[in-house]
PDB file of N, CA and C in Angstrom:
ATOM      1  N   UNK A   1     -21.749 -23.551  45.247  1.00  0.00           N
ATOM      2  CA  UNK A   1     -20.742 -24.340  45.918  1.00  0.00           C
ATOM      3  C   UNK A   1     -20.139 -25.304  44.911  1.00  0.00           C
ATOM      4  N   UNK A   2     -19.016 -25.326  44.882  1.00  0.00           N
ATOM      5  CA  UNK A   2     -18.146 -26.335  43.796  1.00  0.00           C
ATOM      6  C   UNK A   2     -17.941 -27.661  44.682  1.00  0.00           C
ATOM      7  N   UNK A   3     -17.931 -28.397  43.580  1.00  0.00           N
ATOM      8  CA  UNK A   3     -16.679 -29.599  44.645  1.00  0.00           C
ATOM      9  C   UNK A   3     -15.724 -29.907  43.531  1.00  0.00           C
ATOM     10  N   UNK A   4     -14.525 -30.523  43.917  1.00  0.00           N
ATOM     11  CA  UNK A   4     -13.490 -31.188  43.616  1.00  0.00           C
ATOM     12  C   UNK A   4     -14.101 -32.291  42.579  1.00  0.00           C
ATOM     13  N   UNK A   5     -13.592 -32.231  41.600  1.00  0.00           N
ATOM     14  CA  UNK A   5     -13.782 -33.464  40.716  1.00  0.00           C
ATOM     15  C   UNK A   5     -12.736 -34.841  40.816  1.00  0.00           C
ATOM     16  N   UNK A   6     -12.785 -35.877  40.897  1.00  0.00           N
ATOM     17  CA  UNK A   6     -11.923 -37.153  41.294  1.00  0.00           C
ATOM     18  C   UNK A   6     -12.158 -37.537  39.746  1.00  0.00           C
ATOM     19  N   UNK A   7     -10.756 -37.160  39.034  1.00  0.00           N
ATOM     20  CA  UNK A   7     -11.056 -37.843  37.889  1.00  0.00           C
ATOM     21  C   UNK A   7     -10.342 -38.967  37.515  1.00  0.00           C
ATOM     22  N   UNK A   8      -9.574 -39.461  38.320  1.00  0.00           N
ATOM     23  CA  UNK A   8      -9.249 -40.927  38.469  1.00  0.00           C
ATOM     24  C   UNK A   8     -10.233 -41.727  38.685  1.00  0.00           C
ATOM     25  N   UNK A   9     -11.045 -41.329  39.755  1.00  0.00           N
ATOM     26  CA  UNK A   9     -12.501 -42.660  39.654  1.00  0.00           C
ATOM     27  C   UNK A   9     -13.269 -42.265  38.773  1.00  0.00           C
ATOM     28  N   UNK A  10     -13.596 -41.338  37.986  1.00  0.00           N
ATOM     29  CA  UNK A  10     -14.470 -40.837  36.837  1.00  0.00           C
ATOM     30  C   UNK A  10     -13.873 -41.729  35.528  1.00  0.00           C
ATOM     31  N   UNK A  11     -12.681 -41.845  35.160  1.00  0.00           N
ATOM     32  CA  UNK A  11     -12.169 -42.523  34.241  1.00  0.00           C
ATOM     33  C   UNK A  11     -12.371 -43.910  34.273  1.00  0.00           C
ATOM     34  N   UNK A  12     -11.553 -44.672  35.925  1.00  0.00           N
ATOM     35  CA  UNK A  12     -12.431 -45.671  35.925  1.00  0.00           C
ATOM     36  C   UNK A  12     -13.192 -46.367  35.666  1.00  0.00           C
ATOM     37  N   UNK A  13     -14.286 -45.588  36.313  1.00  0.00           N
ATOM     38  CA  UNK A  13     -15.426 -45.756  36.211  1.00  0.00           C
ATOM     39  C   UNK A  13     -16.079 -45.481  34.834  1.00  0.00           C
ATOM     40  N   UNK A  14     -15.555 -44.986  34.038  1.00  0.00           N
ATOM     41  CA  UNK A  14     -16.204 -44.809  32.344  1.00  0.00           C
ATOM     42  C   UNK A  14     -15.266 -46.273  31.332  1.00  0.00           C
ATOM     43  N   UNK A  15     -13.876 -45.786  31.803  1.00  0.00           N
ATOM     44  CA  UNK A  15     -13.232 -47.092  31.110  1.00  0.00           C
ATOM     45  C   UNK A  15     -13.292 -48.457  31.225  1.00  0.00           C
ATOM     46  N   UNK A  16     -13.427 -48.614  32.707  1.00  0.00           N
ATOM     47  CA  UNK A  16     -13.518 -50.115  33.046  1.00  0.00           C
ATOM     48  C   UNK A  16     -14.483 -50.391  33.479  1.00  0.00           C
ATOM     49  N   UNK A  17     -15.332 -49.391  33.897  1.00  0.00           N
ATOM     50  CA  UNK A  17     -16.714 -49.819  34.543  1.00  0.00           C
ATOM     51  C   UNK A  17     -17.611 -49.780  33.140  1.00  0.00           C
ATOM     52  N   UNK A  18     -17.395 -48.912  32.554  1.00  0.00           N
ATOM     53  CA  UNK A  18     -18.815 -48.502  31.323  1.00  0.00           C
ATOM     54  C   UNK A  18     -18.656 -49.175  30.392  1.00  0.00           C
ATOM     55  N   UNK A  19     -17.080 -49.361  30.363  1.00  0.00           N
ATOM     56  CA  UNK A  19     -16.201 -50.078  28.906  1.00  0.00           C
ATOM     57  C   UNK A  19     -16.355 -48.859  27.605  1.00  0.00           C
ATOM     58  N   UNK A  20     -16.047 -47.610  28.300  1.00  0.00           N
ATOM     59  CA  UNK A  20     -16.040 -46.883  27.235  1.00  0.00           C
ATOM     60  C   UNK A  20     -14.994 -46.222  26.703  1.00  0.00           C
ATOM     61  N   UNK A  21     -14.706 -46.031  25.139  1.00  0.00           N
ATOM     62  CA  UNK A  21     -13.200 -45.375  24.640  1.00  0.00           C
ATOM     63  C   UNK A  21     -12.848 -44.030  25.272  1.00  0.00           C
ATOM     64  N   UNK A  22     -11.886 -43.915  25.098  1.00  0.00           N
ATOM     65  CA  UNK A  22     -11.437 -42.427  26.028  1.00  0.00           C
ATOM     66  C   UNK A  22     -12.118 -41.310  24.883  1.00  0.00           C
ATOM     67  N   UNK A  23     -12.375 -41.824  23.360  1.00  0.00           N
ATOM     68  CA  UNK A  23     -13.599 -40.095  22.672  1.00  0.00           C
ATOM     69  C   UNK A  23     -14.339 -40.200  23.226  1.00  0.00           C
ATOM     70  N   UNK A  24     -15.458 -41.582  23.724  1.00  0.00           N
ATOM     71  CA  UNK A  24     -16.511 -41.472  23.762  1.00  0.00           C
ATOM     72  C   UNK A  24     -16.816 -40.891  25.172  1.00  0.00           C
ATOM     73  N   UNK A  25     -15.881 -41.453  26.144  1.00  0.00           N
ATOM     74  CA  UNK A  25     -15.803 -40.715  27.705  1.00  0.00           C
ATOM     75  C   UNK A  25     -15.695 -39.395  27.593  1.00  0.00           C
ATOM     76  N   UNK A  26     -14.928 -38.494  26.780  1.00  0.00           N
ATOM     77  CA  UNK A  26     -14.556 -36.948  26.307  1.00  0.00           C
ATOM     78  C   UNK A  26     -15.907 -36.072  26.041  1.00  0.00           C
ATOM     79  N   UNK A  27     -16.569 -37.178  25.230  1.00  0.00           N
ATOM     80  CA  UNK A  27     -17.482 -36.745  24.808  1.00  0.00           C
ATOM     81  C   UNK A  27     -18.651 -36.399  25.262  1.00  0.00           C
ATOM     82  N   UNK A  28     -18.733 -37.277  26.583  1.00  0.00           N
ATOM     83  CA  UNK A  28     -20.024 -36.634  27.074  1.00  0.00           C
ATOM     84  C   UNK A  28     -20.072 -35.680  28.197  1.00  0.00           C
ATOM     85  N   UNK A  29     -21.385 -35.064  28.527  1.00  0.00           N
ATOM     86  CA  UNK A  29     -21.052 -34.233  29.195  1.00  0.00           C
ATOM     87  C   UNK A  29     -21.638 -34.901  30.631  1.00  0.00           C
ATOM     88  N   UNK A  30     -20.956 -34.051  32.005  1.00  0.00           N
ATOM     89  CA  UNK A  30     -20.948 -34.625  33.497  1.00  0.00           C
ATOM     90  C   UNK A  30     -22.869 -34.820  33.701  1.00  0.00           C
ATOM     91  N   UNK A  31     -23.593 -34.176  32.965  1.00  0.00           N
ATOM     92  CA  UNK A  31     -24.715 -35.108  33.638  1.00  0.00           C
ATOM     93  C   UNK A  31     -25.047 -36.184  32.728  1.00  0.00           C
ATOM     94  N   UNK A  32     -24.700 -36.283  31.188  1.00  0.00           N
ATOM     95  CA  UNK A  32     -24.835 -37.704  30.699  1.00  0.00           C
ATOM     96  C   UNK A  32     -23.468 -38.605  31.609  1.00  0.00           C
ATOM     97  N   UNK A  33     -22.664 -38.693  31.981  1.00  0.00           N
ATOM     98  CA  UNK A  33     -22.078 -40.006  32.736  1.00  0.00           C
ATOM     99  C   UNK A  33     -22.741 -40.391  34.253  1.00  0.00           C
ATOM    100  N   UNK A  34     -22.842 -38.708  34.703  1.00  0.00           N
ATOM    101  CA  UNK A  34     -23.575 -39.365  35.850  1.00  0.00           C
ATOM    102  C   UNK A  34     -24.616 -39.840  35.422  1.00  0.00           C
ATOM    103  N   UNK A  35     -25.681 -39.776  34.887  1.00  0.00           N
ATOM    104  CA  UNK A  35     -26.678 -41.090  34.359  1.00  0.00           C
ATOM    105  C   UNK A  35     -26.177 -42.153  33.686  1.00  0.00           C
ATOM    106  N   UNK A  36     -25.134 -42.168  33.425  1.00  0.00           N
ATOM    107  CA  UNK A  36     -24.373 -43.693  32.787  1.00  0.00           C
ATOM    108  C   UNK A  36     -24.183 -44.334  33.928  1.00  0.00           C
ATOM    109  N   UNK A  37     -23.595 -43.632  35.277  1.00  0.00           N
ATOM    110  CA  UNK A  37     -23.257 -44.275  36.300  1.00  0.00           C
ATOM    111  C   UNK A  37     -23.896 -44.472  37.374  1.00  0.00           C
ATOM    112  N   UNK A  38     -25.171 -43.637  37.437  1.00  0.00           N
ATOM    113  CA  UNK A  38     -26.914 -44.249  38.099  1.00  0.00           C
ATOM    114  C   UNK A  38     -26.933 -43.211  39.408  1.00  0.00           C
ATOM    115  N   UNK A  39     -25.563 -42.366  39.068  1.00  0.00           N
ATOM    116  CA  UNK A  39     -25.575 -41.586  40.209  1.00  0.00           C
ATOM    117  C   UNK A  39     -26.565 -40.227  39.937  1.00  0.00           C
ATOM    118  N   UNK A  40     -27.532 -39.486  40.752  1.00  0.00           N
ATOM    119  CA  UNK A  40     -28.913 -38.492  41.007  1.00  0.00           C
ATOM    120  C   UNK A  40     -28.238 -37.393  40.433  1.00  0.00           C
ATOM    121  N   UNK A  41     -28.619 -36.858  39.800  1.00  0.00           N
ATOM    122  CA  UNK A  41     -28.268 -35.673  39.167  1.00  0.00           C
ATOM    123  C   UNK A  41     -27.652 -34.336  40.129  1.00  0.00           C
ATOM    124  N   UNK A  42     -26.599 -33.393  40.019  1.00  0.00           N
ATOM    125  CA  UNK A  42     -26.647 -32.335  40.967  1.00  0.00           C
ATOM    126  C   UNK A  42     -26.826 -31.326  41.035  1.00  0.00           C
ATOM    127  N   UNK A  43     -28.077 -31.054  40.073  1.00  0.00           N
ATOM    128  CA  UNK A  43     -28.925 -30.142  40.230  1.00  0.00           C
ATOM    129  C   UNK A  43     -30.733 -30.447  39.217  1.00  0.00           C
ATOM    130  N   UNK A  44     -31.818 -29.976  40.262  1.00  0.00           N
ATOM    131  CA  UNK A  44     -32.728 -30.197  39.693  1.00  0.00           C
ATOM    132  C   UNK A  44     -33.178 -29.655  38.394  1.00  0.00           C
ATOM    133  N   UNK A  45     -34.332 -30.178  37.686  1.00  0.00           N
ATOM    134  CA  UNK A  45     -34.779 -29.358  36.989  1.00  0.00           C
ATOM    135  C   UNK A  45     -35.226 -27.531  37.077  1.00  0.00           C
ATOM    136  N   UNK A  46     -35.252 -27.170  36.040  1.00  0.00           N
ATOM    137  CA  UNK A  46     -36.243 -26.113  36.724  1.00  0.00           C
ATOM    138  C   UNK A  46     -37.919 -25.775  36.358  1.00  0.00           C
ATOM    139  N   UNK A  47     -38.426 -25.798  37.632  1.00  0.00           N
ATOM    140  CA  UNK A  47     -39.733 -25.730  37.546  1.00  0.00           C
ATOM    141  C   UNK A  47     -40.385 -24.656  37.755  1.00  0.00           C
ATOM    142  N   UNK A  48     -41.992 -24.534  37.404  1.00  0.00           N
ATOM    143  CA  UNK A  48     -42.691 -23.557  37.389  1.00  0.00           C
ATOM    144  C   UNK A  48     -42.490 -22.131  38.425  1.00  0.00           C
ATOM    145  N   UNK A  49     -42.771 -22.890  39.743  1.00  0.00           N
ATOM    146  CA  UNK A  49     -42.415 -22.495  40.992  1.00  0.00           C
ATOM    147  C   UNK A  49     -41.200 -21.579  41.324  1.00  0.00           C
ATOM    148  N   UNK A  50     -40.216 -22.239  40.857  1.00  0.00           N
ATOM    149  CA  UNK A  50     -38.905 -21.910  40.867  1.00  0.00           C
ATOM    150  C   UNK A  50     -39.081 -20.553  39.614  1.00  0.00           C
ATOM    151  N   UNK A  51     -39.256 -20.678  38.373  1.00  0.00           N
ATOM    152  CA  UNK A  51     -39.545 -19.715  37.291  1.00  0.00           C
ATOM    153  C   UNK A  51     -39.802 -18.651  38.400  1.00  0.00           C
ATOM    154  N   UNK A  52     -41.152 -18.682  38.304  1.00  0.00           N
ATOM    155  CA  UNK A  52     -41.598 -17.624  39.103  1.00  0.00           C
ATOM    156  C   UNK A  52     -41.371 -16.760  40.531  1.00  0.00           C
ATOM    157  N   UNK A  53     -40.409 -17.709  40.742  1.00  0.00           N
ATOM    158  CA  UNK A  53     -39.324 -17.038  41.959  1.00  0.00           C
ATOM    159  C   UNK A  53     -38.136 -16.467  41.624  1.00  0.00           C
ATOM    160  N   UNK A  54     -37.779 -16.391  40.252  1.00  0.00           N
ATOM    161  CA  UNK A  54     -36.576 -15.865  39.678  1.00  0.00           C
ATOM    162  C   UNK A  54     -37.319 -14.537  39.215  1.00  0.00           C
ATOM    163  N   UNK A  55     -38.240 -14.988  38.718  1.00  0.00           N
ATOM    164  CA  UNK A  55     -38.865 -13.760  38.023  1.00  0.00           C
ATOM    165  C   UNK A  55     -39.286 -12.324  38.596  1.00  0.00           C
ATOM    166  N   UNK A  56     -39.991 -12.832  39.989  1.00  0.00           N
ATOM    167  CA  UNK A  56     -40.245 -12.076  41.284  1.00  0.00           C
ATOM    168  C   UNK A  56     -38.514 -11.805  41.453  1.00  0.00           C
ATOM    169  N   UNK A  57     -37.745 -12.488  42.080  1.00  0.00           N
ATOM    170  CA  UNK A  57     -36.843 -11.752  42.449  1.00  0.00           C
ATOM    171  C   UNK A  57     -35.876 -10.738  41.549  1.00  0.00           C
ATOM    172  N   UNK A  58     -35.663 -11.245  40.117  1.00  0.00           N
ATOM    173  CA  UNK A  58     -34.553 -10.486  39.552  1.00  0.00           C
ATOM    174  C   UNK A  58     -35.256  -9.863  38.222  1.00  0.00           C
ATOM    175  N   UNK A  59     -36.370  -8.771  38.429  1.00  0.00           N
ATOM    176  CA  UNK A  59     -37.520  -8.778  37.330  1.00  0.00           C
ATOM    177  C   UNK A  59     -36.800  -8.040  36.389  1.00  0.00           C
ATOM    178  N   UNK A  60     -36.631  -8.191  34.998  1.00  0.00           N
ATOM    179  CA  UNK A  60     -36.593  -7.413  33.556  1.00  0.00           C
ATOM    180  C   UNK A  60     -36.654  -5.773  34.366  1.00  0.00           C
ATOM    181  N   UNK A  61     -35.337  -5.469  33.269  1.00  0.00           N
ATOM    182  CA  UNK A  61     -35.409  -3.805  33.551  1.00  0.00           C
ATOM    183  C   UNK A  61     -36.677  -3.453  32.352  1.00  0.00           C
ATOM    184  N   UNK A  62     -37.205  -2.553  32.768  1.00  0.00           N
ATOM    185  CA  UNK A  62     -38.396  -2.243  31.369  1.00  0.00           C
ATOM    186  C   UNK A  62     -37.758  -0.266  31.068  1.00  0.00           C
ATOM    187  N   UNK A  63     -36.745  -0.107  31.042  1.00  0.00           N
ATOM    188  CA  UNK A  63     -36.729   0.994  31.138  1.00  0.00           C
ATOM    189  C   UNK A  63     -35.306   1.221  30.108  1.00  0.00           C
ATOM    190  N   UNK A  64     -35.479  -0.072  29.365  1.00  0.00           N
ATOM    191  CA  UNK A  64     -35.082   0.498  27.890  1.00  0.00           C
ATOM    192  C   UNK A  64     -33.687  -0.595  28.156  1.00  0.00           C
ATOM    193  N   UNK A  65     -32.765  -0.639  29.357  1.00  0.00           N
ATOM    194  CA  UNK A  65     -31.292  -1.111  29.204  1.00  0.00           C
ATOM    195  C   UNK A  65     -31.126  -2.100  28.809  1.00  0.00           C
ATOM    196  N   UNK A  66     -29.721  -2.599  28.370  1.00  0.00           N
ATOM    197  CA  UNK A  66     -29.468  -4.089  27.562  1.00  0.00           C
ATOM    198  C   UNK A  66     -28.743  -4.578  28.727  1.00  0.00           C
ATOM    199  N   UNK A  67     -29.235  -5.681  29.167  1.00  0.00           N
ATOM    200  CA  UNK A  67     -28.786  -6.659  30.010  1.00  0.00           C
ATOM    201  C   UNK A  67     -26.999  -7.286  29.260  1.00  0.00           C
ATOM    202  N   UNK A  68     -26.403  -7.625  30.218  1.00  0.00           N
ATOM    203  CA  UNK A  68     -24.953  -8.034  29.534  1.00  0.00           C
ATOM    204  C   UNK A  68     -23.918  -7.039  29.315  1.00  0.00           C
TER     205      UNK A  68
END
C-alpha cells in the first residue's frame, strides 16, 4: 500500500523545523528524516520469525534456475 507523500510539510519540517540546508535534506533518505522527526518508522525490522516465513513460503528453486 503506498501513500501520498506531503512534501510541503516534509520540507518544512526539515528546513525550519530541523534547520537543515536543502543538500543536506536531499540527502537523506525517508527513514533517516523520519527519525530526525521522531516519527515510528513504516516498516519493521525483519526478524527471525518473519525470515522463516518467507522462506517456508517462497522456497529456493533447487532445480538448477536463475532467479531474475
Amino acid at each position: 500500500m503506498s501513500r501520498a507523500v506531503d512534501w510541503a510539510a516534509l520540507m518544512q519540517a526539515g528546513f525550519r523545523g530541523l534547520g537543515l540546508r536543502p543538500v543536506e535534506f536531499w540527502a537523506l533518505t525517508p527513514a533517516e528524516l523520519e527519525l530526525m522527526l521522531g516519527r515510528p518508522s513504516a516498516s519493521l525490522p525483519l526478524v527471525r520469525t518473519r525470515l522463516d516465513e518467507l522462506l517456508r513460503d517462497f522456497p529456493d528453486n533447487e532445480g538448477g534456475a536463475k532467479d531474475g
